[in-house]
N, C-alpha and C. Protein backbone atom coordinates (compact mmCIF):
# COMPACT_ATOMS: atom_id res chain seq x y z
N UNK A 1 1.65 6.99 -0.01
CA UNK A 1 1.30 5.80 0.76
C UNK A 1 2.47 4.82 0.72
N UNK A 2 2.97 4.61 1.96
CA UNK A 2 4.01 3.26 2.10
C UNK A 2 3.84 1.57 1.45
N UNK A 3 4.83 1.74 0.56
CA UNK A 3 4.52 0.13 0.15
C UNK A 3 5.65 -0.57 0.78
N UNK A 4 5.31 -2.18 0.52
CA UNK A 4 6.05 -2.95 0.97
C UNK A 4 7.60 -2.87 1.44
N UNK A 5 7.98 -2.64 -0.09
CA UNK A 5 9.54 -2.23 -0.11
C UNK A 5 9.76 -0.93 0.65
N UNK A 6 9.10 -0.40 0.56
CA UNK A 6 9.61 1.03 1.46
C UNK A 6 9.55 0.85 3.04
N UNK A 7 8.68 -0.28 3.10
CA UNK A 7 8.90 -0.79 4.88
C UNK A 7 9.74 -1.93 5.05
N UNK A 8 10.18 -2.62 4.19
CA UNK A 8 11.25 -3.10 4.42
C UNK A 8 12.40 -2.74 4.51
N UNK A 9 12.71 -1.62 3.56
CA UNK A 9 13.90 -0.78 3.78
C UNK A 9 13.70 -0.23 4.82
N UNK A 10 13.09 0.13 5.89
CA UNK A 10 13.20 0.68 7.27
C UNK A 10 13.87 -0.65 8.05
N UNK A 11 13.18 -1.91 7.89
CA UNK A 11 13.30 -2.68 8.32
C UNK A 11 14.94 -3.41 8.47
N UNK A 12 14.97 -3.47 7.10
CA UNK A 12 16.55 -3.80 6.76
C UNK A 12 17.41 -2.85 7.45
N UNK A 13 16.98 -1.39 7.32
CA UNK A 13 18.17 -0.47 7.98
C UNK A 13 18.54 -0.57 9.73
N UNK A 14 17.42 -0.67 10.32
CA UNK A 14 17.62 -1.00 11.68
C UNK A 14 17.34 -2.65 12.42
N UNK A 15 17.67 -3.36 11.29
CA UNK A 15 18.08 -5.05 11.23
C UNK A 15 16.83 -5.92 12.34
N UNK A 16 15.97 -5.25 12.32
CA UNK A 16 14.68 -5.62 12.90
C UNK A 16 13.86 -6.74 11.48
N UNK A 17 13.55 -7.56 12.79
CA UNK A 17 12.32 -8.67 11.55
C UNK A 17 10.93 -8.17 12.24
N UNK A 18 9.64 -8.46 11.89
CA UNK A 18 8.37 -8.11 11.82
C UNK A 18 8.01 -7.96 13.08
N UNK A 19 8.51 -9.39 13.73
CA UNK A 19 8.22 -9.05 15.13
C UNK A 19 8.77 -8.24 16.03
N UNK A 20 10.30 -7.76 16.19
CA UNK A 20 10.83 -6.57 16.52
C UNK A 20 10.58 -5.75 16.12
N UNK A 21 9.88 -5.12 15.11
CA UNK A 21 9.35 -3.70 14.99
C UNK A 21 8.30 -3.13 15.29
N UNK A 22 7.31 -4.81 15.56
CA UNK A 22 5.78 -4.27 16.20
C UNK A 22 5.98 -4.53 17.24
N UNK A 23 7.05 -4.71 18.09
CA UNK A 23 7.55 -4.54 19.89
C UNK A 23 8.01 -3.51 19.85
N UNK A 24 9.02 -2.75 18.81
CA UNK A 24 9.26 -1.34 18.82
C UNK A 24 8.36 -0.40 18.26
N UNK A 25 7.27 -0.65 17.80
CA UNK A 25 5.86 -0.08 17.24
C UNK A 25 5.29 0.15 18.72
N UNK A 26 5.10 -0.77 19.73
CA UNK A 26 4.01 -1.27 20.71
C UNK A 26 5.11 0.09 21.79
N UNK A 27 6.57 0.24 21.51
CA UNK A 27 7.14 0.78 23.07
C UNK A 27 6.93 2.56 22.65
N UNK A 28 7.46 2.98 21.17
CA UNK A 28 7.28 4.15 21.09
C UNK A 28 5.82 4.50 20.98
N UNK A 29 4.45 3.48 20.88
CA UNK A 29 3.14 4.11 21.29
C UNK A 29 2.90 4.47 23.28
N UNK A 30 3.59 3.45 23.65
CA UNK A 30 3.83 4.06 25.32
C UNK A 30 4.53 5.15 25.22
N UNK A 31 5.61 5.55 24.32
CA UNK A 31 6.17 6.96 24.95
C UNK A 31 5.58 8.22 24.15
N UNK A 32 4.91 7.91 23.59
CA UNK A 32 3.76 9.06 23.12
C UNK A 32 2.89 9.39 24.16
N UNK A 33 2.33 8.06 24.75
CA UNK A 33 1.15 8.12 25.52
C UNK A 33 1.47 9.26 26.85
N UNK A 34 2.72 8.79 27.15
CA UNK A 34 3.92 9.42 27.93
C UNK A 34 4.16 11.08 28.10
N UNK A 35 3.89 10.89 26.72
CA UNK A 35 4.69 12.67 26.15
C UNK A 35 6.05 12.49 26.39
N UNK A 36 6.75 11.77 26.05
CA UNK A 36 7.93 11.59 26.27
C UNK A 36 8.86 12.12 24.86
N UNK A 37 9.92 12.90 25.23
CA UNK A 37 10.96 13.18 23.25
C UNK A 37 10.77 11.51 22.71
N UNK A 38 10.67 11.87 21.56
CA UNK A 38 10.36 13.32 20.94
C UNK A 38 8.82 14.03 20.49
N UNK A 39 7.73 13.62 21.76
CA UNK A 39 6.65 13.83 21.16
C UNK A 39 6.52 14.96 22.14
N UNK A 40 7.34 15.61 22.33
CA UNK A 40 6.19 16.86 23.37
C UNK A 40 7.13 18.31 22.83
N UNK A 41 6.45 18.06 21.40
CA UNK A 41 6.78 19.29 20.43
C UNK A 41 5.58 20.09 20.80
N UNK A 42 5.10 21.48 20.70
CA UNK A 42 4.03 22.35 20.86
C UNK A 42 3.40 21.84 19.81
N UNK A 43 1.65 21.90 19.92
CA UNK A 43 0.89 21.78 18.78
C UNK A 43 0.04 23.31 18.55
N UNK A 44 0.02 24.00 17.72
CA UNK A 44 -0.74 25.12 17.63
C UNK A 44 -1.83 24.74 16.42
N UNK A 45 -2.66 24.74 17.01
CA UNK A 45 -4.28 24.42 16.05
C UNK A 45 -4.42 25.52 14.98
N UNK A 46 -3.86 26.46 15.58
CA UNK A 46 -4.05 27.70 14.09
C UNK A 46 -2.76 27.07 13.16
N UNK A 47 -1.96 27.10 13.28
CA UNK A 47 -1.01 26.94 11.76
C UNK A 47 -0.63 25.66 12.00
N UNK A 48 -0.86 24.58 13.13
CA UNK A 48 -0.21 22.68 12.78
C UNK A 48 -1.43 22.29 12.12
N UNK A 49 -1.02 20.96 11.72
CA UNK A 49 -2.34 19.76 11.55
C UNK A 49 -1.77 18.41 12.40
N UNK A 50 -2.54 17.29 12.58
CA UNK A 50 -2.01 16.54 12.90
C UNK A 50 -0.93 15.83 11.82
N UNK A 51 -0.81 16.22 10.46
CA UNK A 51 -0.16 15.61 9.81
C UNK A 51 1.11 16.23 9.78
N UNK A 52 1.14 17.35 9.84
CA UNK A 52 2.59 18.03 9.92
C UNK A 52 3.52 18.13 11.30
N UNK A 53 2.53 17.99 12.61
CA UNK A 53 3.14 17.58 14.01
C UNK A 53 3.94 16.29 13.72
N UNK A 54 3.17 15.20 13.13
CA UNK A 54 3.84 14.02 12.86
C UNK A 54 4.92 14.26 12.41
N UNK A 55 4.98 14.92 11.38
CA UNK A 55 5.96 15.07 10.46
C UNK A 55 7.29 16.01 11.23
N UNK A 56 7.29 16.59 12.25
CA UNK A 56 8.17 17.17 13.08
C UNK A 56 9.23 16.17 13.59
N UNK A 57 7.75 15.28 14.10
CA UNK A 57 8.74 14.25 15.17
C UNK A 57 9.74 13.07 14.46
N UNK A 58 10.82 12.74 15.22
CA UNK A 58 11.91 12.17 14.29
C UNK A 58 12.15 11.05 15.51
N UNK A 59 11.19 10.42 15.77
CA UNK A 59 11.70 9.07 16.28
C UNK A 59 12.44 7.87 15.65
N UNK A 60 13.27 7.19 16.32
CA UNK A 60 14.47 6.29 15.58
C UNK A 60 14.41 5.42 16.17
N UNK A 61 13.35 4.18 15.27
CA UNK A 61 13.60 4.00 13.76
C UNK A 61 11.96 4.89 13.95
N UNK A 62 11.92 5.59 12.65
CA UNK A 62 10.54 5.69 12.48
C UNK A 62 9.11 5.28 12.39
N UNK A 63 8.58 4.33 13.04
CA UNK A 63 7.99 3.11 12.87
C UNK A 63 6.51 4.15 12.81
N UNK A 64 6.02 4.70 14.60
CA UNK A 64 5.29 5.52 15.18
C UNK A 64 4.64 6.39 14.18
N UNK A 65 5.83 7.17 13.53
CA UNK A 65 5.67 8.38 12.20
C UNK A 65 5.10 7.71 11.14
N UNK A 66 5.75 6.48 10.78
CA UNK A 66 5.11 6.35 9.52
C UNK A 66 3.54 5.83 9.90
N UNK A 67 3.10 5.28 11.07
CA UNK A 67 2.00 4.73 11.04
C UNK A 67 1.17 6.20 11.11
N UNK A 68 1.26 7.17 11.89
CA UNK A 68 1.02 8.10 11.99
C UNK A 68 0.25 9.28 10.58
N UNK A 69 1.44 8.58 9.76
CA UNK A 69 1.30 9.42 8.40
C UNK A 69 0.45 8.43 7.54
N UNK A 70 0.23 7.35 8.07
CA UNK A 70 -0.37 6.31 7.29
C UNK A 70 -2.15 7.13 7.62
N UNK A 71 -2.20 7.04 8.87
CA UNK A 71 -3.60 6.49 9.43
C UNK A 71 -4.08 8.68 8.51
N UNK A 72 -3.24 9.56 8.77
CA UNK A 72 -3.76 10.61 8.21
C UNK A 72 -3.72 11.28 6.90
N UNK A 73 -3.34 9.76 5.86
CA UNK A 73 -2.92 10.17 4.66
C UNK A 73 -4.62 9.31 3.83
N UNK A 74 -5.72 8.97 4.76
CA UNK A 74 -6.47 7.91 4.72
C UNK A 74 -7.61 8.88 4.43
N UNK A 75 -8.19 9.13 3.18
CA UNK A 75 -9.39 9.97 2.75
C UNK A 75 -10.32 9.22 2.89
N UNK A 76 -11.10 10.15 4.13
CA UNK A 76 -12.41 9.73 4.80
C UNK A 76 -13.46 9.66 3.78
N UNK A 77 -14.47 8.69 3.47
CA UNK A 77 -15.89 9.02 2.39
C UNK A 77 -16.79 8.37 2.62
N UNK A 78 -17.72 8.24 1.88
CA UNK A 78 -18.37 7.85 2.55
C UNK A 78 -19.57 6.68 1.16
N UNK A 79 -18.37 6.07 0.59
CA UNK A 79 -18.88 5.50 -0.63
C UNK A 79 -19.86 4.32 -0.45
N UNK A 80 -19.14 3.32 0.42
CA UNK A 80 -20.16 2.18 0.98
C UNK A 80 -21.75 2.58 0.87
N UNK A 81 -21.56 3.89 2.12
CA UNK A 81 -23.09 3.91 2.29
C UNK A 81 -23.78 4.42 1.46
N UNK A 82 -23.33 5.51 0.28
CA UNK A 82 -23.99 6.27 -0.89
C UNK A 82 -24.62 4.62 -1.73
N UNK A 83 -23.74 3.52 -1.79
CA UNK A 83 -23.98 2.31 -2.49
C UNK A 83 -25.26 1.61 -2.29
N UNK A 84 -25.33 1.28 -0.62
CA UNK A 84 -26.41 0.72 0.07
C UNK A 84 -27.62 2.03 -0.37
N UNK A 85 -27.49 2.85 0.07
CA UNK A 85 -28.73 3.66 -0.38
C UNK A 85 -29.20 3.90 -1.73
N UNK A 86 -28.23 3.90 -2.73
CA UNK A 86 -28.70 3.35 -4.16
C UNK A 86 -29.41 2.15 -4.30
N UNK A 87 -29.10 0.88 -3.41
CA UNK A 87 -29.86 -0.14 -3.84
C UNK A 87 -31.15 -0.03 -3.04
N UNK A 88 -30.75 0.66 -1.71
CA UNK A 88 -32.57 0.44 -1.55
C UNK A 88 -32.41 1.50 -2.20
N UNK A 89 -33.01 2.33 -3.28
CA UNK A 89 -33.94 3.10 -4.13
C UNK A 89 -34.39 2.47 -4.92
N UNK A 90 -33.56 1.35 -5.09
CA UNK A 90 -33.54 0.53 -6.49
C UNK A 90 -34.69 -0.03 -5.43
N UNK A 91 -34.67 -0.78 -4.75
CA UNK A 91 -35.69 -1.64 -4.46
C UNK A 91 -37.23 -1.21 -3.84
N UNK A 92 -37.01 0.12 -3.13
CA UNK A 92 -38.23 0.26 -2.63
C UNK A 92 -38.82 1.43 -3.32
N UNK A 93 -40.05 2.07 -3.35
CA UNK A 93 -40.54 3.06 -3.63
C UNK A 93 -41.85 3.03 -3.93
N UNK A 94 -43.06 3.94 -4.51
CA UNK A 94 -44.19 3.88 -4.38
C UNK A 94 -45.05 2.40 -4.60
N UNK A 95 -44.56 1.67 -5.32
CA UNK A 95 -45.43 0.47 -5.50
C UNK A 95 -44.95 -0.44 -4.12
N UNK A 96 -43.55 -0.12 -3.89
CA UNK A 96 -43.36 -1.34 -2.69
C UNK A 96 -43.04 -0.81 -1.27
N UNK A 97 -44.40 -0.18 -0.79
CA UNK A 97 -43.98 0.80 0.35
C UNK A 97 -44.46 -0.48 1.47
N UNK A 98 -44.79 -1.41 1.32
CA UNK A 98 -44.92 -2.34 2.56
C UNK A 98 -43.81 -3.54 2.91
N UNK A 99 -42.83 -3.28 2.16
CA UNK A 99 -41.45 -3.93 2.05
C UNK A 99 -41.06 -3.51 4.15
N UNK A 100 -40.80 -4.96 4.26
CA UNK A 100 -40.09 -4.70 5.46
C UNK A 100 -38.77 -4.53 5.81
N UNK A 101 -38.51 -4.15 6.81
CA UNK A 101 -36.41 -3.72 6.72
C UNK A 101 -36.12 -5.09 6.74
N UNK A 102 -36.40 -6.01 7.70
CA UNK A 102 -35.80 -7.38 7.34
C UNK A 102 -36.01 -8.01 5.91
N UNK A 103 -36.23 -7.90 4.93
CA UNK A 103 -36.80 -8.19 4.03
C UNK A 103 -35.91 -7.65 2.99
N UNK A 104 -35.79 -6.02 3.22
CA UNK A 104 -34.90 -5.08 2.85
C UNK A 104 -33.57 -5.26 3.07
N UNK A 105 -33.32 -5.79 3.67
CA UNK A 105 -31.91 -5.73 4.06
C UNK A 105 -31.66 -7.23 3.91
N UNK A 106 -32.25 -8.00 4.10
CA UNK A 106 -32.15 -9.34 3.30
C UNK A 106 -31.80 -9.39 1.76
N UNK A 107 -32.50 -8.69 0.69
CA UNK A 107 -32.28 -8.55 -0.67
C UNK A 107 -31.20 -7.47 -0.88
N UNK A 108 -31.02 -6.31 0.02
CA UNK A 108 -29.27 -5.81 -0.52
C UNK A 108 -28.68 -7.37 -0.22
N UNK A 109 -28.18 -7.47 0.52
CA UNK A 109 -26.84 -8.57 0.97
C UNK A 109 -27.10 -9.12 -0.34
N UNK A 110 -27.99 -10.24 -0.63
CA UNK A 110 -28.39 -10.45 -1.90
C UNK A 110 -27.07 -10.19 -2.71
N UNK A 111 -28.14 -9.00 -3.46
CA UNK A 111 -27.39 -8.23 -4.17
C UNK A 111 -25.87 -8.12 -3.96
N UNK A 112 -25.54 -7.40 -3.32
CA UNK A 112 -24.19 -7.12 -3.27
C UNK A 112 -22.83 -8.25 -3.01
N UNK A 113 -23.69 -9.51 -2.56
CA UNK A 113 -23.39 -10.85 -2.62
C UNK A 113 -22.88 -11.41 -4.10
N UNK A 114 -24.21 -11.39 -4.63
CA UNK A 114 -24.13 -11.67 -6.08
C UNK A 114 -23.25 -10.57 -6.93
N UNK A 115 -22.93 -9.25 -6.55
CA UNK A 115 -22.16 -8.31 -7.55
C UNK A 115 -20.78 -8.73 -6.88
N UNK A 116 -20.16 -8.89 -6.14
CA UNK A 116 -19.10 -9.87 -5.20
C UNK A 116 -18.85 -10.87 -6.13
N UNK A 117 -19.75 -11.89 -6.23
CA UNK A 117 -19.45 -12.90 -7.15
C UNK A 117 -19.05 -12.63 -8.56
N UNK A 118 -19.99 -11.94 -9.59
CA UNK A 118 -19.82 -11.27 -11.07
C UNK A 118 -18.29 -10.66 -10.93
N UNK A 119 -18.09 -9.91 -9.73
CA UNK A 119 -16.33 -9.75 -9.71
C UNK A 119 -14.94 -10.56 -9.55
N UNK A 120 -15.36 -11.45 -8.66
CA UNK A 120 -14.66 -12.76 -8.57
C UNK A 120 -14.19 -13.81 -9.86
N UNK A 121 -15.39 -13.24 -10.55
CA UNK A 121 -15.56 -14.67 -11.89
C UNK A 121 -14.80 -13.63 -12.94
N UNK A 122 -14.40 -12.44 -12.86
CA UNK A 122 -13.79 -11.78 -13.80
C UNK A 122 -12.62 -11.22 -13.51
N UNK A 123 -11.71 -11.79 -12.37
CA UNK A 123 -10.68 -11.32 -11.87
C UNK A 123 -9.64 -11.31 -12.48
N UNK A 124 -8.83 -10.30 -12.86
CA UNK A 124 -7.89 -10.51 -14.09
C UNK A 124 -6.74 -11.58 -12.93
N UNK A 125 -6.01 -12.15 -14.25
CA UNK A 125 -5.37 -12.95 -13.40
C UNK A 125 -4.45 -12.67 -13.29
N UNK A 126 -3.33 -12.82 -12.13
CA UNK A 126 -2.01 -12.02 -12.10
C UNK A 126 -1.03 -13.62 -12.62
N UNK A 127 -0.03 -12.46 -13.29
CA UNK A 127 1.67 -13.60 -13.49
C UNK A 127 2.82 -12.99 -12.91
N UNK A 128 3.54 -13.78 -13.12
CA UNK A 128 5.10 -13.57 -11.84
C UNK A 128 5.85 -13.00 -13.15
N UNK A 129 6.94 -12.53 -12.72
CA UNK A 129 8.02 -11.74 -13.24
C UNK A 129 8.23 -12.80 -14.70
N UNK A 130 8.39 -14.33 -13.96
CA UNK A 130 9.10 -15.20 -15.20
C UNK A 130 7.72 -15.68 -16.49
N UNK A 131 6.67 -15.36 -15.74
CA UNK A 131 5.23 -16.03 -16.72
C UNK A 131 5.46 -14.88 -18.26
N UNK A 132 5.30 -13.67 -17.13
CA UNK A 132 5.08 -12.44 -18.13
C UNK A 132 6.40 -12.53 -19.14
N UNK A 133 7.59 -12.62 -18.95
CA UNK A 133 9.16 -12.73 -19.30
C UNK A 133 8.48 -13.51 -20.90
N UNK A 134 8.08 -14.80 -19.81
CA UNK A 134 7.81 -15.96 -20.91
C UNK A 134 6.60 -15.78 -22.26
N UNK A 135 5.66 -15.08 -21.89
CA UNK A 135 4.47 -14.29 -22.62
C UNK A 135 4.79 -13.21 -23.74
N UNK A 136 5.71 -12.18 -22.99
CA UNK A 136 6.14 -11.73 -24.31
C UNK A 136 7.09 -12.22 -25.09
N UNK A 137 8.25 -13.18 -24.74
CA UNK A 137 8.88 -14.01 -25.86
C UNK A 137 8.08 -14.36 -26.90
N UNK A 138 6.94 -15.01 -26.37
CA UNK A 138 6.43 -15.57 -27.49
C UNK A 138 5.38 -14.64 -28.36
N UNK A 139 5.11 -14.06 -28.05
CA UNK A 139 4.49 -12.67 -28.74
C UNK A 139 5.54 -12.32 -29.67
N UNK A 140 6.38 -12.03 -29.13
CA UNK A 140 7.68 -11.46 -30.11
C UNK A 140 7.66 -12.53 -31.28
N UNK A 141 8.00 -13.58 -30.77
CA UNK A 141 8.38 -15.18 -31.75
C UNK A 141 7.45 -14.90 -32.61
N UNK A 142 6.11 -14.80 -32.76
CA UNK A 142 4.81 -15.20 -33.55
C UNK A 142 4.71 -13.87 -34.20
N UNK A 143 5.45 -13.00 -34.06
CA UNK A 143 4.92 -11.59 -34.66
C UNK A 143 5.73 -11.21 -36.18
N UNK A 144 4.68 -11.53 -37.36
CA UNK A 144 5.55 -11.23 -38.67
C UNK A 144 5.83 -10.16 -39.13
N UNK A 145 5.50 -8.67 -38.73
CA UNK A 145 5.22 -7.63 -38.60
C UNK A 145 6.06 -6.85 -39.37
N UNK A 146 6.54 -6.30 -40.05
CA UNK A 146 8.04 -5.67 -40.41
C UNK A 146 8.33 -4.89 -39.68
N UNK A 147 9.37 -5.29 -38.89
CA UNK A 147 10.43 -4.27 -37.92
C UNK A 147 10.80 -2.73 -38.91
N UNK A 148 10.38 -1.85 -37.84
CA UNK A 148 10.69 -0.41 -38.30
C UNK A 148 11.96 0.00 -38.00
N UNK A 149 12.36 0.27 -38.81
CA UNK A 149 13.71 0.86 -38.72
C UNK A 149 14.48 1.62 -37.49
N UNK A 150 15.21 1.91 -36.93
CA UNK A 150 15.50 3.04 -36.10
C UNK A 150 16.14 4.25 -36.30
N UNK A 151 15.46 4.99 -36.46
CA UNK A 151 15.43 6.19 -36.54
C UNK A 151 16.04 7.19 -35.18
N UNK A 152 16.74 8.34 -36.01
CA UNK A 152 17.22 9.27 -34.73
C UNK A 152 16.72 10.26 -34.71
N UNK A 153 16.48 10.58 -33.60
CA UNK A 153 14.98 11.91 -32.79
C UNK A 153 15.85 13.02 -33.02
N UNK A 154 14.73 13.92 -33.36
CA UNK A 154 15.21 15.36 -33.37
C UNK A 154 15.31 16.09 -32.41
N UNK A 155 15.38 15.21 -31.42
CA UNK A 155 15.83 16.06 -29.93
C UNK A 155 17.15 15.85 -29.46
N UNK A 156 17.71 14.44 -30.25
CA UNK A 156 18.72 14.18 -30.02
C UNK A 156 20.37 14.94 -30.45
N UNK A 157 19.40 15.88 -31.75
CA UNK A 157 20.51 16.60 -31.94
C UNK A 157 20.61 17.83 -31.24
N UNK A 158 19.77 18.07 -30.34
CA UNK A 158 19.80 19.18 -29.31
C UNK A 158 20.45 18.61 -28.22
N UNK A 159 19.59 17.82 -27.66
CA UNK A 159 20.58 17.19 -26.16
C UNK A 159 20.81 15.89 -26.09
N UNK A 160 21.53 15.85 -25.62
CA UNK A 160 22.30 14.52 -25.34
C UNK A 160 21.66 13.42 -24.72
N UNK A 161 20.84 12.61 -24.70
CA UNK A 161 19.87 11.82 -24.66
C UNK A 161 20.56 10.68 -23.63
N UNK A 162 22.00 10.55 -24.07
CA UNK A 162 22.61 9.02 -23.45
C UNK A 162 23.33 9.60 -21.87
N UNK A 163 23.48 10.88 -22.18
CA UNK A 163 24.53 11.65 -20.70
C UNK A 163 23.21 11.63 -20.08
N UNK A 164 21.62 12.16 -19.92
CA UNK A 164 20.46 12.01 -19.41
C UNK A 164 20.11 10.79 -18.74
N UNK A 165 19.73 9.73 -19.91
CA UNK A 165 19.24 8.73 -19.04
C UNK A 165 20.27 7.56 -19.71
N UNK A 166 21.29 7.53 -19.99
CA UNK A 166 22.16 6.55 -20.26
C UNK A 166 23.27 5.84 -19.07
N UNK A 167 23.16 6.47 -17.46
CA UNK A 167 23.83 6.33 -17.00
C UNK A 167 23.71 4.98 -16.17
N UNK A 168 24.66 4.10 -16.76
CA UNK A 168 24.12 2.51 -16.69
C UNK A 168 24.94 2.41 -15.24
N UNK A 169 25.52 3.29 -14.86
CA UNK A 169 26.50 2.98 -13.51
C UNK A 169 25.38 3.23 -12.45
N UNK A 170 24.53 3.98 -12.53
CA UNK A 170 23.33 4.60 -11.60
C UNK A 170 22.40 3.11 -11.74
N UNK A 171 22.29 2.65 -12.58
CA UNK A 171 20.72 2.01 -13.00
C UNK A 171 21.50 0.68 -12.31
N UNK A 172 22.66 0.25 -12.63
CA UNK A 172 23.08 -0.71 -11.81
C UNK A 172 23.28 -0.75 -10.46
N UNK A 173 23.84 0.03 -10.04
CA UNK A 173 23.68 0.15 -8.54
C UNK A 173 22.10 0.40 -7.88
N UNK A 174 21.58 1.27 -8.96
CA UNK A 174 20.26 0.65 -7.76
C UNK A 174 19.50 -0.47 -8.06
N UNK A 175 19.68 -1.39 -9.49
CA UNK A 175 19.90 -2.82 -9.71
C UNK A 175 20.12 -3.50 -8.77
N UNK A 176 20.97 -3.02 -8.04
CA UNK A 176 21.67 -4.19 -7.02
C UNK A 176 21.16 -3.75 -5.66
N UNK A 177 20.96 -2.67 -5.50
CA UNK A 177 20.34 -2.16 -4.23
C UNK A 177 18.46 -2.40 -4.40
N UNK A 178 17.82 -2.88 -5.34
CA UNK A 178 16.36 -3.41 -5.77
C UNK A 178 16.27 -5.47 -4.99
N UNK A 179 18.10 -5.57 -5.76
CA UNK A 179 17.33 -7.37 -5.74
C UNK A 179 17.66 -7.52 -3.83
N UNK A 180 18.88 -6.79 -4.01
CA UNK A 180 19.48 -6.99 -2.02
C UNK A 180 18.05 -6.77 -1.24
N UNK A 181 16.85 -5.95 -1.31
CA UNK A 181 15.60 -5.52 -1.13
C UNK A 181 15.19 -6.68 -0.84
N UNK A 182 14.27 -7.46 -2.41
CA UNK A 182 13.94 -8.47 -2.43
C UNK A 182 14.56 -9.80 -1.82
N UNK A 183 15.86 -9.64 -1.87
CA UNK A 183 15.97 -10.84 -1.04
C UNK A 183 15.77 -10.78 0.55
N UNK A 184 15.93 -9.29 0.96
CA UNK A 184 15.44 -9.27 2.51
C UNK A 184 14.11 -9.54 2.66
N UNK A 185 13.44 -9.33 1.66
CA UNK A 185 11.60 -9.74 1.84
C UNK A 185 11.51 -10.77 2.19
N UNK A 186 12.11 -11.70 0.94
CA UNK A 186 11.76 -13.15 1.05
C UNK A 186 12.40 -13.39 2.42
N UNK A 187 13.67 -13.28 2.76
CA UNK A 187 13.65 -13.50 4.33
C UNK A 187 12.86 -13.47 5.17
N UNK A 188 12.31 -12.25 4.97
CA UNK A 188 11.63 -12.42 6.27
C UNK A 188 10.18 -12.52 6.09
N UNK A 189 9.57 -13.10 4.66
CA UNK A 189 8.43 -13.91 4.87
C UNK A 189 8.61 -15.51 5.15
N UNK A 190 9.97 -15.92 4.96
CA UNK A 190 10.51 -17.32 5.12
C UNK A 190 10.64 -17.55 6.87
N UNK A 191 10.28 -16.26 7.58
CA UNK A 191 10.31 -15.99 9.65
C UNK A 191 9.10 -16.94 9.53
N UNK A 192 8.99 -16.92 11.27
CA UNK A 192 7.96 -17.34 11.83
C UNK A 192 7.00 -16.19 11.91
N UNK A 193 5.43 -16.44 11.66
CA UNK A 193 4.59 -15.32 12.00
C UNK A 193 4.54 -15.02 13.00
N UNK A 194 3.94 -13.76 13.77
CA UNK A 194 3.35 -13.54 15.41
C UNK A 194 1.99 -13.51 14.92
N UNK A 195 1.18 -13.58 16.22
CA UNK A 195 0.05 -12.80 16.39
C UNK A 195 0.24 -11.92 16.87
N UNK A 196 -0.50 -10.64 16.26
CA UNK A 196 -0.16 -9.38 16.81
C UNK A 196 -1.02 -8.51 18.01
N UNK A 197 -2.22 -9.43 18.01
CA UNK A 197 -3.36 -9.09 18.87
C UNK A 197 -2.90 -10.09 20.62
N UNK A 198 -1.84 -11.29 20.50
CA UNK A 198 -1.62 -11.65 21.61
C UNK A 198 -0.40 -10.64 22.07
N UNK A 199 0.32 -10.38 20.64
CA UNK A 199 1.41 -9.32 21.68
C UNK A 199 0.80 -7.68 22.09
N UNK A 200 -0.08 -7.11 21.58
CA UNK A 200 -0.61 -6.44 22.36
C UNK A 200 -1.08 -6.23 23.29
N UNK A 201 -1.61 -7.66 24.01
CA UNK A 201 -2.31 -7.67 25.13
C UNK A 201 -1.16 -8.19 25.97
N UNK A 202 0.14 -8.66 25.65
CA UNK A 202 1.60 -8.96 26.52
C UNK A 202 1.69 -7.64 27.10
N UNK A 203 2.20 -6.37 25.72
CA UNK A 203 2.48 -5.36 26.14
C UNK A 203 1.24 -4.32 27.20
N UNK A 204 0.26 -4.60 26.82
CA UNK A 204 -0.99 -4.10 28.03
C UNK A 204 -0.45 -4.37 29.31
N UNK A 205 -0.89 -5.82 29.65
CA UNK A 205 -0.32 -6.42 30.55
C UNK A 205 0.57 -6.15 31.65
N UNK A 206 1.61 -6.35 30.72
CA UNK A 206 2.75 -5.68 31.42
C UNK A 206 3.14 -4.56 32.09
């Protein structure tokens, strides 16, 4: 599943901000609609799926594909409703067979209102990079503990532990290729927003 950073790095590579990519989102869904290259690859129902057709096509920038791989990477279930039908069991049955559906369906919401809330009031709370930084300092500070010695692993006299994962030239460069990331984010949450439901109906339109 695509996270943030991984769509920004699309983003950054073909120097598009939010709103140029859902205008280039909005043109390569017309040239699908189209059958236009690169979508009029053969589909064979015995050995494709729709997920691996996707995966053929190599439109540039990839916008189309990844939504593509998004919407079929999405495990269908059917949990909600197994939920609702647990609570009416909970609520109706031989003693309360004159319960009405409005009535019924009045006391889920209820319910699931109130279990909404019990989750809200116990929401762990999140901290930023510098809170947490600051949290374990002081953990450390307050801890009288006797520091254990360091000791050398008996794997270390087999392999080389520092040629493995010691290579500080690697960890820095993608150090620097992590914050260059982040600072394109903050850019371009520092843009102007669109609405994306008025530019759809531009591109209809049109």
């Amino acid at each position: 599943m695509l996270k943030i950073p991984d769509i920004a790095a699309h983003l950054r590579e073909y120097k598009h901000s939010k709103k140029q990519s859902a205008e280039t989102l909005l043109s390569q869904i017309g040239e699908f609609h189209l059958q236009a290259n690169p979508y009029k690859l053969p589909y064979d129902s015995q050995t494709n799926t729709p997920l691996s057709w996707w995966r053929m096509c190599k439109p540039t920038p990839p916008y189309i594909q990844l939504l593509a791989k998004k919407l079929f990477s999405i495990a269908p279930h059917a949990a909600n409703c197994e939920r609702v039908w647990s609570i009416c069991g909970w609520m109706t049955g031989k003693r309360r067979t004159r319960l009405s559906i409005e009535q019924l369906s009045d006391e889920i919401c209820a319910t699931l209102n109130n279990a909404r809330r019990h989750i809200e009031e116990y929401e762990i709370e999140e901290y930023d990079e510098k809170q947490m930084e600051e949290m374990i300092m002081a953990r450390s500070s307050d801890d009288d503990d006797e520091q254990i010695p360091l000791q050398e692993l008996e794997i270390s006299k087999v392999l080389d532990l520092e040629l493995m994962f010691g290579n500080k030239l690697a960890m820095n460069k993608q150090l620097e290729i992590d914050n260059e990331l982040n600072k394109f984010i903050q850019e371009l949450d520092k843009k102007e927003d669109f609405d994306p439901d008025s530019l759809v109906q531009n591109f209809v339109n049109n």
